[in-house]
PDB file of N, CA and C in Angstrom:
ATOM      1  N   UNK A   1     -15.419  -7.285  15.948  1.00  0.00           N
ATOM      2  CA  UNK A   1     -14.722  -6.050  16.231  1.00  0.00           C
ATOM      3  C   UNK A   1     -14.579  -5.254  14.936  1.00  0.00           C
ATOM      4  N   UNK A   2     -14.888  -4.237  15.250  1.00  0.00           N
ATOM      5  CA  UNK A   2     -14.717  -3.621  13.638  1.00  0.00           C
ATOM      6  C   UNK A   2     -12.996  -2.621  13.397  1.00  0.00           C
ATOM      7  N   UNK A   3     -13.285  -2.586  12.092  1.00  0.00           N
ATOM      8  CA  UNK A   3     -12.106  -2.470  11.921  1.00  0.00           C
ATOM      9  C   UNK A   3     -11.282  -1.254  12.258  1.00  0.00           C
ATOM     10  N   UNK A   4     -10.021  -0.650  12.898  1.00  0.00           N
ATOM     11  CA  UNK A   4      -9.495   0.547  12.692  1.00  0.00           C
ATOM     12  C   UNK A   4      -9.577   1.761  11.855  1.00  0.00           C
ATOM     13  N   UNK A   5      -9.384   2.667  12.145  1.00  0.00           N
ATOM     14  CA  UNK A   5      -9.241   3.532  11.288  1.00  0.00           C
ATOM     15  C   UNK A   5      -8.187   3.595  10.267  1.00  0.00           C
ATOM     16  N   UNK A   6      -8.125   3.944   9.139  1.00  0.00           N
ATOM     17  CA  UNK A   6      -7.027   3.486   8.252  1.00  0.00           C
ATOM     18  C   UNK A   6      -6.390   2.323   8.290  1.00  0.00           C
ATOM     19  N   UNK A   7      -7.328   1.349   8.506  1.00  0.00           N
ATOM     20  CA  UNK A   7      -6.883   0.116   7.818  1.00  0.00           C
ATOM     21  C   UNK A   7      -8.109  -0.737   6.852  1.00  0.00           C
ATOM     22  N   UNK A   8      -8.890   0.126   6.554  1.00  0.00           N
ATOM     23  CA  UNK A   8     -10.030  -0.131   5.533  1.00  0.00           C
ATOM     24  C   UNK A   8      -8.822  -0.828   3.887  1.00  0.00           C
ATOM     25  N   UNK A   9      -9.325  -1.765   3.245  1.00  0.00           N
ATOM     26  CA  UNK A   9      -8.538  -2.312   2.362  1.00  0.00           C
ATOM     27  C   UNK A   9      -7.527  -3.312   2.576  1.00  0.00           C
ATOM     28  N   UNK A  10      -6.952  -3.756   1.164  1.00  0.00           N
ATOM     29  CA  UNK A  10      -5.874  -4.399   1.097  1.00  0.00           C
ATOM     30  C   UNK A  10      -4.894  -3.564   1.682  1.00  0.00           C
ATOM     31  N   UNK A  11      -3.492  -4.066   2.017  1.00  0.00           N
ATOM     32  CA  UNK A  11      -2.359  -3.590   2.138  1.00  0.00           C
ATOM     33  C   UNK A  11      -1.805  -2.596   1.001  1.00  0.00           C
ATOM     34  N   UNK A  12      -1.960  -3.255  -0.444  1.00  0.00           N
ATOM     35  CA  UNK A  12      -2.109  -2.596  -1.983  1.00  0.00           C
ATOM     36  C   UNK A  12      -2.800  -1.126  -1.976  1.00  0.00           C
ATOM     37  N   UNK A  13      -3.650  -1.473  -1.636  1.00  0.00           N
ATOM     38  CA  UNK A  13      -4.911  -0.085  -1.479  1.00  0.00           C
ATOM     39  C   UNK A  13      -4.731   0.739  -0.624  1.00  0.00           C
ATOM     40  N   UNK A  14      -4.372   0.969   0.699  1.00  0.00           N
ATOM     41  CA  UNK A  14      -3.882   1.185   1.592  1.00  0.00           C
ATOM     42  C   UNK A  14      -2.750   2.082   1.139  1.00  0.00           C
ATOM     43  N   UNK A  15      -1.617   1.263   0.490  1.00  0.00           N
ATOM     44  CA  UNK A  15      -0.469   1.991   0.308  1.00  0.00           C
ATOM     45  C   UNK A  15      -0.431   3.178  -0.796  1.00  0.00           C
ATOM     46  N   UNK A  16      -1.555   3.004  -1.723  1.00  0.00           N
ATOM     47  CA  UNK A  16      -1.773   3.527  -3.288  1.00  0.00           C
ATOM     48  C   UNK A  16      -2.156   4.920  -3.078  1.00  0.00           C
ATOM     49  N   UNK A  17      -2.938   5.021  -1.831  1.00  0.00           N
ATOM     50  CA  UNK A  17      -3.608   5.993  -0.590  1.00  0.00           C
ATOM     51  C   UNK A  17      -2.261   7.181  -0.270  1.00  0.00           C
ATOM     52  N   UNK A  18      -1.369   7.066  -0.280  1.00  0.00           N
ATOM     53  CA  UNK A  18      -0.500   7.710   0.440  1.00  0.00           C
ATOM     54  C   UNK A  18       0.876   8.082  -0.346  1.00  0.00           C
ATOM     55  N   UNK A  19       0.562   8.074  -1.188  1.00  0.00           N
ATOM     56  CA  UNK A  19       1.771   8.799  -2.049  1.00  0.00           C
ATOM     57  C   UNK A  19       1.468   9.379  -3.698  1.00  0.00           C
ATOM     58  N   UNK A  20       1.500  10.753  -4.251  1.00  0.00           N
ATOM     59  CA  UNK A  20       1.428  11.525  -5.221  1.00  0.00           C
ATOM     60  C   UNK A  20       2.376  11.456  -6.440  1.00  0.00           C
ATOM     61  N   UNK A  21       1.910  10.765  -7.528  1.00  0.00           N
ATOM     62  CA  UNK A  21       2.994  10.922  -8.513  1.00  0.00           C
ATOM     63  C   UNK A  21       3.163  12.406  -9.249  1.00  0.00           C
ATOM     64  N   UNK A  22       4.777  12.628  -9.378  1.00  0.00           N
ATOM     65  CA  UNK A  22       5.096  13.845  -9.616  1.00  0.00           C
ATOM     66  C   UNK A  22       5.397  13.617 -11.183  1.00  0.00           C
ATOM     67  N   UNK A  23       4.483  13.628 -12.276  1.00  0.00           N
ATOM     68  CA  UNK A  23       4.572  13.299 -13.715  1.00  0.00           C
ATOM     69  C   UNK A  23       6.328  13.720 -14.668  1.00  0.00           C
ATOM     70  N   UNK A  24       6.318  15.131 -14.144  1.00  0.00           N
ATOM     71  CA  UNK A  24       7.830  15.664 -14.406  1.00  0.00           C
ATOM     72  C   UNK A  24       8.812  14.571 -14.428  1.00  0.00           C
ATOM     73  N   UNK A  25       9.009  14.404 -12.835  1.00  0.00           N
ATOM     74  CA  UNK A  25      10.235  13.713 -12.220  1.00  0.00           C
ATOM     75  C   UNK A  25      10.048  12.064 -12.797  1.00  0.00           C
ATOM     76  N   UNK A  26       8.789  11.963 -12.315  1.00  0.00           N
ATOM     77  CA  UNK A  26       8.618  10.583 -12.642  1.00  0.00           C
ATOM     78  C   UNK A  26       8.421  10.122 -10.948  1.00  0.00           C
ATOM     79  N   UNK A  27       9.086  10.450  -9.657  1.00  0.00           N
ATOM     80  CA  UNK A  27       8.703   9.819  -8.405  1.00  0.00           C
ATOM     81  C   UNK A  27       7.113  10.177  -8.428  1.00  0.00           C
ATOM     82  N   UNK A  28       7.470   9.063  -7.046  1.00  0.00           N
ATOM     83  CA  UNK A  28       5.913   8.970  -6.458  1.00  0.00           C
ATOM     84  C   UNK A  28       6.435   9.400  -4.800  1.00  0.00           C
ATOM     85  N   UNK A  29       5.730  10.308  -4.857  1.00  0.00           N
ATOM     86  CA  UNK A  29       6.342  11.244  -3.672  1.00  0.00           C
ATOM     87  C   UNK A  29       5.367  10.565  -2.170  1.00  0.00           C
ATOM     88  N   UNK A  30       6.066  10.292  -1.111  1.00  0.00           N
ATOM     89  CA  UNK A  30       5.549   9.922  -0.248  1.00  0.00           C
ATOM     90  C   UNK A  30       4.412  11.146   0.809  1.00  0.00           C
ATOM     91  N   UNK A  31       2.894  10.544   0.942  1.00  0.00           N
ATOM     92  CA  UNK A  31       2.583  11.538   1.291  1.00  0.00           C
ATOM     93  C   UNK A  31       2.238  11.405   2.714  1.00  0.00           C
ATOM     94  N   UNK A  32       2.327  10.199   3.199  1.00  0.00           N
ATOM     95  CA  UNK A  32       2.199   9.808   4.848  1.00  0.00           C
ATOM     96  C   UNK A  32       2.938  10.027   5.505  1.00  0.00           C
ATOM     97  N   UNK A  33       3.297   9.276   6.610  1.00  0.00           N
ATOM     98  CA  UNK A  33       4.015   9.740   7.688  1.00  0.00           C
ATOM     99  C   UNK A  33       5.516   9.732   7.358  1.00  0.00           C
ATOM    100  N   UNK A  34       6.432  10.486   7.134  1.00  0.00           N
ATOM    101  CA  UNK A  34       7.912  10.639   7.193  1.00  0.00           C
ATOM    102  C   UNK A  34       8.725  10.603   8.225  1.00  0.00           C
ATOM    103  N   UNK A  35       9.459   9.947   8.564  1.00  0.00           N
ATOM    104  CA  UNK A  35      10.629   9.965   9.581  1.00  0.00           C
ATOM    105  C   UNK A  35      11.663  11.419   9.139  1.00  0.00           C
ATOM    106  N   UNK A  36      12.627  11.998  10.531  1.00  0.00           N
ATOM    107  CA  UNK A  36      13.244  13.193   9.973  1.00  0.00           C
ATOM    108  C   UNK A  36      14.421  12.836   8.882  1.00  0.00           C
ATOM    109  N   UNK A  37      14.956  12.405   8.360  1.00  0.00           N
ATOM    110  CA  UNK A  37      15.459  11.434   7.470  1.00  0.00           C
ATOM    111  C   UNK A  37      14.964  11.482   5.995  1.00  0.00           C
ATOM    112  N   UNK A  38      13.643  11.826   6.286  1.00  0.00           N
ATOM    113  CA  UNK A  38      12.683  11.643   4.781  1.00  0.00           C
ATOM    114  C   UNK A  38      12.126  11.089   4.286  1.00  0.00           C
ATOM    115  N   UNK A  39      12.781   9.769   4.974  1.00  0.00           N
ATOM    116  CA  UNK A  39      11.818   8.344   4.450  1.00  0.00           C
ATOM    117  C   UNK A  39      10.826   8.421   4.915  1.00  0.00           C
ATOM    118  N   UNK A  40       9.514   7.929   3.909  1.00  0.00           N
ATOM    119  CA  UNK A  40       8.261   7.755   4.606  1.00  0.00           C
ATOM    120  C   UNK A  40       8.336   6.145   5.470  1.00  0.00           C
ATOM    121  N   UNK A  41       7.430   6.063   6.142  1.00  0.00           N
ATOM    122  CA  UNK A  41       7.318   4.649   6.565  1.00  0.00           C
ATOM    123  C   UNK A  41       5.444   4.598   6.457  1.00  0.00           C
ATOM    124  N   UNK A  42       5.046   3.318   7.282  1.00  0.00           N
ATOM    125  CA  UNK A  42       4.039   2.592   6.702  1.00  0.00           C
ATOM    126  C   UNK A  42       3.522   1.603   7.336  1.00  0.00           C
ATOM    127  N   UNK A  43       2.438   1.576   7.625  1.00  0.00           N
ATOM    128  CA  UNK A  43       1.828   0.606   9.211  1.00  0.00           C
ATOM    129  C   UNK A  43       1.790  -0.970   7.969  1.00  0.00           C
ATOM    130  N   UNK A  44       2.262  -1.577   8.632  1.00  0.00           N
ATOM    131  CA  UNK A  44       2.058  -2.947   7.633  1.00  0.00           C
ATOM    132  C   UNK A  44       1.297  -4.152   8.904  1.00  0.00           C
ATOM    133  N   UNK A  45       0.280  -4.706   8.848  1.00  0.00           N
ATOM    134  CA  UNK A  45      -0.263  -5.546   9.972  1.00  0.00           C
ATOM    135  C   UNK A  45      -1.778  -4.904  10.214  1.00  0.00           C
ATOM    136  N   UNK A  46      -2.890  -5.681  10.684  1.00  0.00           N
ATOM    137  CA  UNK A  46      -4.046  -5.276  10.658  1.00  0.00           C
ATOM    138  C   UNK A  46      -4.600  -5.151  12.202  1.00  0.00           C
ATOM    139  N   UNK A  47      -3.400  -5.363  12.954  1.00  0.00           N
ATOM    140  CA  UNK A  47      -4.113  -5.289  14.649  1.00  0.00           C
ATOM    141  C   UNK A  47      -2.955  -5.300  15.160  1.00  0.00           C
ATOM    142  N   UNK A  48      -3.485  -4.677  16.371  1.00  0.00           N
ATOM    143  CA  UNK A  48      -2.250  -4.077  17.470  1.00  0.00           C
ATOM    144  C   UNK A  48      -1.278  -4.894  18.176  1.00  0.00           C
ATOM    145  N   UNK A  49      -1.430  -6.484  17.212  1.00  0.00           N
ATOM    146  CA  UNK A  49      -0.572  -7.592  17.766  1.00  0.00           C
ATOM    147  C   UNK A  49       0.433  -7.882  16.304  1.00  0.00           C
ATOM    148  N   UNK A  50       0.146  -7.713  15.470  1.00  0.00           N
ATOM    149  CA  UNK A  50       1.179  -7.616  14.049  1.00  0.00           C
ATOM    150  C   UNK A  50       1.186  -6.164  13.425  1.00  0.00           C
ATOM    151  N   UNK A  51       0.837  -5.154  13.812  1.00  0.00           N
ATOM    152  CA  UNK A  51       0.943  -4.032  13.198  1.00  0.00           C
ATOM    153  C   UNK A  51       2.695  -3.675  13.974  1.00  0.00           C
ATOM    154  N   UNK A  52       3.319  -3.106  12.631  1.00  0.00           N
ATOM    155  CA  UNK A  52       4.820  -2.308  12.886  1.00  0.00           C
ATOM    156  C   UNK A  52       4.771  -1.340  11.972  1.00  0.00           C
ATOM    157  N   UNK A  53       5.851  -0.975  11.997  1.00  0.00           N
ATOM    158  CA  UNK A  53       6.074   0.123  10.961  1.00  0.00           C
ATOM    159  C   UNK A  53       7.344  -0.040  10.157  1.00  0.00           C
ATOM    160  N   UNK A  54       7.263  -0.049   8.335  1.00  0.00           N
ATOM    161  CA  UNK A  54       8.065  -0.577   7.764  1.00  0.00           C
ATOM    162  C   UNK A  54       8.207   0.917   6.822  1.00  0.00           C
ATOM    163  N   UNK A  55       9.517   0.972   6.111  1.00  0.00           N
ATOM    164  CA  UNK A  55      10.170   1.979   5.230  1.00  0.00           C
ATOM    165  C   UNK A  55       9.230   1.687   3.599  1.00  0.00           C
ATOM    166  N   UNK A  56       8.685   2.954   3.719  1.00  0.00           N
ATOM    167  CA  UNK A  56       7.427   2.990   2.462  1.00  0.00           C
ATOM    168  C   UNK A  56       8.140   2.469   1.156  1.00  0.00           C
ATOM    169  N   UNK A  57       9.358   2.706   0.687  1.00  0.00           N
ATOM    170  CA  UNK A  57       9.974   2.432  -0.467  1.00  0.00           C
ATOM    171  C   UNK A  57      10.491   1.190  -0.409  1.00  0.00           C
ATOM    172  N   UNK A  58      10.469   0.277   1.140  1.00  0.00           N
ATOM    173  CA  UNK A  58      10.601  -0.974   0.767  1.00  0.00           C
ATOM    174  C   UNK A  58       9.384  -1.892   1.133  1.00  0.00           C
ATOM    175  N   UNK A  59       8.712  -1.695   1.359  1.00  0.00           N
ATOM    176  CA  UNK A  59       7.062  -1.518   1.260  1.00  0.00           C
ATOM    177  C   UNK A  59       6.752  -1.842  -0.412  1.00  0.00           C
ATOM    178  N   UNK A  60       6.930  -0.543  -1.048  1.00  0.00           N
ATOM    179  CA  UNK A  60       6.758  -0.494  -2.535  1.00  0.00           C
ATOM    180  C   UNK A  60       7.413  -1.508  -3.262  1.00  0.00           C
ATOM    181  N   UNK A  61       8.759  -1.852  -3.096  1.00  0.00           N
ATOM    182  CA  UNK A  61       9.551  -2.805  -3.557  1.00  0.00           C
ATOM    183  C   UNK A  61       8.829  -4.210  -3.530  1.00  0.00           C
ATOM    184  N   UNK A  62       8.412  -4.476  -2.285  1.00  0.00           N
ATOM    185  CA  UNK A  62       7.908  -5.597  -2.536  1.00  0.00           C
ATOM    186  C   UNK A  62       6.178  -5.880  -2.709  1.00  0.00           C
ATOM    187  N   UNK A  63       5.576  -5.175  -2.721  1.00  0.00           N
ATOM    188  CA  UNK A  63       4.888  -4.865  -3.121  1.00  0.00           C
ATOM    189  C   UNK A  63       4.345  -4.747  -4.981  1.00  0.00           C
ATOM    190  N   UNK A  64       5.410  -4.255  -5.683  1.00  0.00           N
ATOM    191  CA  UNK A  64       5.384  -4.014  -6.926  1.00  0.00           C
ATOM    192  C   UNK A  64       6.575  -4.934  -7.597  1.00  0.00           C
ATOM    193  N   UNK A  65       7.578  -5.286  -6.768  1.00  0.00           N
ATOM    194  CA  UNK A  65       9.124  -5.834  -7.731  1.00  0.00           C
ATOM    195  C   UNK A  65       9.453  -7.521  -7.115  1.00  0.00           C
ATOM    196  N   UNK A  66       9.305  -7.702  -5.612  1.00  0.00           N
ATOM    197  CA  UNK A  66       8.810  -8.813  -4.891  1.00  0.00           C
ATOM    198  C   UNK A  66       9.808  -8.765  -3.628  1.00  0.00           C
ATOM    199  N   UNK A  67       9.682 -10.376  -3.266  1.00  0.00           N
ATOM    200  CA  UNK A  67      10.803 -10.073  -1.919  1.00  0.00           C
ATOM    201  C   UNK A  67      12.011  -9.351  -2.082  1.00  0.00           C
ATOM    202  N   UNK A  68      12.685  -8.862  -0.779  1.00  0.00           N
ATOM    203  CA  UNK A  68      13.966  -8.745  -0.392  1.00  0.00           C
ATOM    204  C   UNK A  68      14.917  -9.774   0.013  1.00  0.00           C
ATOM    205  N   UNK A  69      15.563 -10.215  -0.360  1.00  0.00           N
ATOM    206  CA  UNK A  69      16.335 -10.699   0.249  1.00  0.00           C
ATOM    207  C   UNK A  69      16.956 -10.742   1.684  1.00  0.00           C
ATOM    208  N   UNK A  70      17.113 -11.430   2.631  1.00  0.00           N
ATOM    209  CA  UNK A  70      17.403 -10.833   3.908  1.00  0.00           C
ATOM    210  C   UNK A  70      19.002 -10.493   3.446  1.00  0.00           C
ATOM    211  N   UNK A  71      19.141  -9.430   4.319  1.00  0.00           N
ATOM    212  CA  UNK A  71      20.486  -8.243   4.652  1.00  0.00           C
ATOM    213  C   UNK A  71      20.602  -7.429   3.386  1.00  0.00           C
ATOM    214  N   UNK A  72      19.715  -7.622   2.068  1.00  0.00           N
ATOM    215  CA  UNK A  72      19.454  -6.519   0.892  1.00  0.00           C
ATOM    216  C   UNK A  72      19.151  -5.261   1.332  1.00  0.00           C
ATOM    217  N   UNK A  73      19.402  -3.850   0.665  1.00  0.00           N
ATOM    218  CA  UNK A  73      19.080  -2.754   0.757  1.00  0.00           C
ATOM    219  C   UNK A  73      18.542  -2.852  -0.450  1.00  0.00           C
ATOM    220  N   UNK A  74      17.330  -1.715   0.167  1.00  0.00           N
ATOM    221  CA  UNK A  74      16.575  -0.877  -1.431  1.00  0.00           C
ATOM    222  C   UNK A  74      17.016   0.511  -1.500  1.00  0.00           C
ATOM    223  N   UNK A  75      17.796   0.593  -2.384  1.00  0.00           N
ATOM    224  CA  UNK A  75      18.362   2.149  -3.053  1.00  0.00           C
ATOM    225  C   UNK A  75      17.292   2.653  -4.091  1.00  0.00           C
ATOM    226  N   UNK A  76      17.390   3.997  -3.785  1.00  0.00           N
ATOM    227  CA  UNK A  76      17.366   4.823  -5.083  1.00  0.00           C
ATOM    228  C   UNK A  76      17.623   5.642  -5.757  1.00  0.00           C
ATOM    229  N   UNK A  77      17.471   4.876  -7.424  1.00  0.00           N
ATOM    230  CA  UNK A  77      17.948   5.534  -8.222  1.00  0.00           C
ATOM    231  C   UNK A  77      18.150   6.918  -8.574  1.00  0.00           C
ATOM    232  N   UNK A  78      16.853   7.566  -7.946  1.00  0.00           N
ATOM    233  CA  UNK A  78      16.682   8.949  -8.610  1.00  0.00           C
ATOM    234  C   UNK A  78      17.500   9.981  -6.902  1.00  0.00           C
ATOM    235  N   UNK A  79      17.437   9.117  -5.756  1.00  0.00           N
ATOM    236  CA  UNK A  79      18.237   9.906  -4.672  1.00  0.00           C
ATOM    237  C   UNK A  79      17.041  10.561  -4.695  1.00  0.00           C
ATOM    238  N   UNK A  80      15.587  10.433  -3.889  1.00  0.00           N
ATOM    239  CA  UNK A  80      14.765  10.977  -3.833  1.00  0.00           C
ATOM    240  C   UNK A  80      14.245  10.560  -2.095  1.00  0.00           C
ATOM    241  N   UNK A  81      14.254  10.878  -0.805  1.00  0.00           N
ATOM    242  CA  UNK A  81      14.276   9.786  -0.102  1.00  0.00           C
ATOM    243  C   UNK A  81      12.989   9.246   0.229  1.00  0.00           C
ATOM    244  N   UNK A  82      11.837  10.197  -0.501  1.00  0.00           N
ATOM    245  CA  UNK A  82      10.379  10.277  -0.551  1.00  0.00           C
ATOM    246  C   UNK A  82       9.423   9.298  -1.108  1.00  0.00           C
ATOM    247  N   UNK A  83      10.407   8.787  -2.482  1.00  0.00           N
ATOM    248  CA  UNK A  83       9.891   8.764  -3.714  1.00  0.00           C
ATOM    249  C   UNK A  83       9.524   6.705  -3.419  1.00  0.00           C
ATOM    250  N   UNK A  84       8.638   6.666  -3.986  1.00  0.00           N
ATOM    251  CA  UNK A  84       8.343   5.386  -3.386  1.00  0.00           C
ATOM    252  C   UNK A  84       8.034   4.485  -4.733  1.00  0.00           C
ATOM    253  N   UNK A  85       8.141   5.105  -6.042  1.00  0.00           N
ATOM    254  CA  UNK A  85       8.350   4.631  -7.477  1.00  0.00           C
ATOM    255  C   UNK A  85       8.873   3.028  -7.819  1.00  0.00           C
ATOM    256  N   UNK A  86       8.521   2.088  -8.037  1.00  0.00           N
ATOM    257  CA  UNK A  86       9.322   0.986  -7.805  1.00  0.00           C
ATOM    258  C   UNK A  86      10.687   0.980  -9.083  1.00  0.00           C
ATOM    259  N   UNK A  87      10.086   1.614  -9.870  1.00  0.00           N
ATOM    260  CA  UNK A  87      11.190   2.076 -10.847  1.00  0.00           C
ATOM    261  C   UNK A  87      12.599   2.469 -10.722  1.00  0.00           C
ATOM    262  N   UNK A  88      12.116   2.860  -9.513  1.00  0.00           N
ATOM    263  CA  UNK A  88      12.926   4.257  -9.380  1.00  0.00           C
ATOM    264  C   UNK A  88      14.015   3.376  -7.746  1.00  0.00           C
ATOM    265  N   UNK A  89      13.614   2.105  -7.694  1.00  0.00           N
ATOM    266  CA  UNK A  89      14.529   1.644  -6.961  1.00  0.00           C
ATOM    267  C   UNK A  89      15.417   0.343  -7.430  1.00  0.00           C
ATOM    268  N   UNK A  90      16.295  -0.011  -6.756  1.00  0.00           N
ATOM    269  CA  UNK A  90      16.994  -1.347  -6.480  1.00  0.00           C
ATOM    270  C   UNK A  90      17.690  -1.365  -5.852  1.00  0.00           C
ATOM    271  N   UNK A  91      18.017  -3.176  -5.812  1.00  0.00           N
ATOM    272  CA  UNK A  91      18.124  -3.833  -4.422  1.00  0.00           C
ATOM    273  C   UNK A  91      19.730  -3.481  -4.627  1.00  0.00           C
ATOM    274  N   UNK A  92      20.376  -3.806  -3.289  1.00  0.00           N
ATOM    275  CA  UNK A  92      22.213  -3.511  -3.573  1.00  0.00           C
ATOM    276  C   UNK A  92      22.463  -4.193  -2.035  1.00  0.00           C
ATOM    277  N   UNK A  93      23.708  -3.814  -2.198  1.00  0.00           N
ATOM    278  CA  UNK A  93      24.287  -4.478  -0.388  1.00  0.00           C
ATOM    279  C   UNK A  93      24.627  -3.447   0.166  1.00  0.00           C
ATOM    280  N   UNK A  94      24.794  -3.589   1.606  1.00  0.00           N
ATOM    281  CA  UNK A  94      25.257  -2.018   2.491  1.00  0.00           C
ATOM    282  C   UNK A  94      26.285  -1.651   1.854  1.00  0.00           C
ATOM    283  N   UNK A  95      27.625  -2.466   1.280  1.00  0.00           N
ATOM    284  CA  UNK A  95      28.651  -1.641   0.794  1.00  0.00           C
ATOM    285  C   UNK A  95      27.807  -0.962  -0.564  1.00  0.00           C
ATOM    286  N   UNK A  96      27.348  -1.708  -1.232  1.00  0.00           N
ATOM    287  CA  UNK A  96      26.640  -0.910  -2.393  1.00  0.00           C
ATOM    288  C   UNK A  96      25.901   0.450  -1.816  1.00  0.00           C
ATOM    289  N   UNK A  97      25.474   0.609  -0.730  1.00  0.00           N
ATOM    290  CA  UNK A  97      24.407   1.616  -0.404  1.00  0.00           C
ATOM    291  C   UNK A  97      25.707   2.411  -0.096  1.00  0.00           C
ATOM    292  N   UNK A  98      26.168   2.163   0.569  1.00  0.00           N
ATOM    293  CA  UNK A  98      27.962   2.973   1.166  1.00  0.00           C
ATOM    294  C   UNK A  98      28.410   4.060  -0.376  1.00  0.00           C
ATOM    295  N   UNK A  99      28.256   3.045  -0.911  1.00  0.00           N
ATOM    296  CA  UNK A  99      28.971   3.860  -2.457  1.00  0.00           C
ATOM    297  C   UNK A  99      28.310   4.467  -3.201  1.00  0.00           C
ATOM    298  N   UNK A 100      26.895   4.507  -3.344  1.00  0.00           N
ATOM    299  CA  UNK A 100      25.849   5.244  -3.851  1.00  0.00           C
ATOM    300  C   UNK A 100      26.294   6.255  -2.945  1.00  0.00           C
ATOM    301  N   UNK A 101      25.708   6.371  -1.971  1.00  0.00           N
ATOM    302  CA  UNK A 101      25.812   7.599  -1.090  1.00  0.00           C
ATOM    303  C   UNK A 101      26.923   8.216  -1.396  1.00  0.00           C
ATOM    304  N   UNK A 102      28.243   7.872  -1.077  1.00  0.00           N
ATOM    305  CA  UNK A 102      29.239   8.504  -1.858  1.00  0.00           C
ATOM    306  C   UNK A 102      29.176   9.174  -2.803  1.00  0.00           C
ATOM    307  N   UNK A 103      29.054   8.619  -4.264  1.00  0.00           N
ATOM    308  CA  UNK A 103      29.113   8.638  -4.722  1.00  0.00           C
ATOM    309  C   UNK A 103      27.535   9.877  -5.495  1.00  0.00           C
ATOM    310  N   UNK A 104      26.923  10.356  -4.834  1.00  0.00           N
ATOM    311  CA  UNK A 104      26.024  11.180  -4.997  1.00  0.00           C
ATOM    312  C   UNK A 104      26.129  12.255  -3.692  1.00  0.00           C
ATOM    313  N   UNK A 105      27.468  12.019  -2.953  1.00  0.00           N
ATOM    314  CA  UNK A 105      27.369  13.469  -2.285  1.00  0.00           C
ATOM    315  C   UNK A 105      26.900  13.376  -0.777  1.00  0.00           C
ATOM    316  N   UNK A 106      25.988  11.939  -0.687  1.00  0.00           N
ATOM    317  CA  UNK A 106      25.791  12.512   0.643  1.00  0.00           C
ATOM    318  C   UNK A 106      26.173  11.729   1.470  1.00  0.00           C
ATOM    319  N   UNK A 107      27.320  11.809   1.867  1.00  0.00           N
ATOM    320  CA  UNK A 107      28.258  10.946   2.947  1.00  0.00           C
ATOM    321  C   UNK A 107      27.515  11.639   4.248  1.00  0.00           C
ATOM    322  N   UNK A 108      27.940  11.942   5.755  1.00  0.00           N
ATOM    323  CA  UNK A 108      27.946  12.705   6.431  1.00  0.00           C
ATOM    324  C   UNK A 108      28.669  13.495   6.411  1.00  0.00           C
ATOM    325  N   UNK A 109      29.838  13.233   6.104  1.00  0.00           N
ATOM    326  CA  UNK A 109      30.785  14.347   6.100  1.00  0.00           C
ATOM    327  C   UNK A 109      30.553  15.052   5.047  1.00  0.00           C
ATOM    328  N   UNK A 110      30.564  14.699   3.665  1.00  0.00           N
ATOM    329  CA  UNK A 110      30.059  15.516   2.740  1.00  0.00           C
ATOM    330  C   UNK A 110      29.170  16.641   2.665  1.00  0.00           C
ATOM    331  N   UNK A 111      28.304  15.919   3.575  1.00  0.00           N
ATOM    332  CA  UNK A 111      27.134  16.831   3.982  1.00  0.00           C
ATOM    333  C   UNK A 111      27.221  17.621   4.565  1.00  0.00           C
ATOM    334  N   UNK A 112      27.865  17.713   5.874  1.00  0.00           N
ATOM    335  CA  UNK A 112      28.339  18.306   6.466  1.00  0.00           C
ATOM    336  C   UNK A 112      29.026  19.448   6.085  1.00  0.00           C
ATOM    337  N   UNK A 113      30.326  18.972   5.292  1.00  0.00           N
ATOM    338  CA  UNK A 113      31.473  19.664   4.875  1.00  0.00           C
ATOM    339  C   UNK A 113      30.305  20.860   4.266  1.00  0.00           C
ATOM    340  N   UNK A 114      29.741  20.911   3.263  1.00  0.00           N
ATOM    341  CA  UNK A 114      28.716  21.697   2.581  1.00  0.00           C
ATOM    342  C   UNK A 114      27.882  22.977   3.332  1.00  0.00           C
ATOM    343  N   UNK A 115      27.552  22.420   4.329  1.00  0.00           N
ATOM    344  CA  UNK A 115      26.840  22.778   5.392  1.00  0.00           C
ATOM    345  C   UNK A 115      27.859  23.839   5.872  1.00  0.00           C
ATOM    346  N   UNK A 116      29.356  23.853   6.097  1.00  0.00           N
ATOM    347  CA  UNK A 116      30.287  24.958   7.064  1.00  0.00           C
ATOM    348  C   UNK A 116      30.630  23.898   8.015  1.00  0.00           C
ATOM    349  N   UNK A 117      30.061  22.686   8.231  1.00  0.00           N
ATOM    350  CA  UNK A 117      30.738  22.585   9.456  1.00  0.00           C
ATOM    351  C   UNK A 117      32.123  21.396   9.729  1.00  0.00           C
ATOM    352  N   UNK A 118      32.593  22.226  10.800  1.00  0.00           N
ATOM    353  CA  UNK A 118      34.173  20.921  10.330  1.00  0.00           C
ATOM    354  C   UNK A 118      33.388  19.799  11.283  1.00  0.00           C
ATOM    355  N   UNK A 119      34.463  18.668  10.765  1.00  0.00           N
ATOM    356  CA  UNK A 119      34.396  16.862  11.298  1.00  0.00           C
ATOM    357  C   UNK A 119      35.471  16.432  11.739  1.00  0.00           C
TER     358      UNK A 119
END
């Protein structure tokens, strides 16, 4: 059976395919498929019996930095939600992700509040 379309390569190769480094910033800007959210995501599996779809920046993480831990989050540093840089991430816990977010503004309500609208 031959192979799919876009799944020619390693997983490595594959992924290297789909995101633009922005030299300035320093991210590596996701250039595939994005969820409305921002995050890119990322077909990981080579046939229509293990293929899913996984979050490109934790994709990159392990990929470039290694496993996750199960119930770990991958944050990032730069608050980019694109940016798929392994640099430019680390691992934390949901309360850690809770307080980043905070702590950079974008709660919902924060967001919101910004936006005009009441909560």
């Amino acid at each position: 059976m031959a192979q799919r379309a876009g799944y020619a390569g390693t997983l490595q190769e594959r992924f290297e395919k789909k995101y633009e480094p922005i030299p300035e910033a320093g991210c590596w800007i996701w250039t595939g498929s994005v969820m409305k959210n921002g995050y890119g995501h990322f077909q990981v599996g080579k046939s229509r019996k293990t293929h899913k779809l996984a979050p490109a920046h934790r994709v990159s993480y392990e990929l470039n930095i290694g496993s996750i831990p199960e119930g770990m989050c991958v944050l990032h540093k730069c608050d980019v939600p694109a940016c798929v840089n392994p640099y430019h991430l680390f691992l934390g816990t949901y309360k850690d992700n809770a307080m980043d977010m905070a702590a950079k503004g974008r709660q919902w309500k924060q967001v919101n509040k910004r936006r005009g609208h009441e909560f």
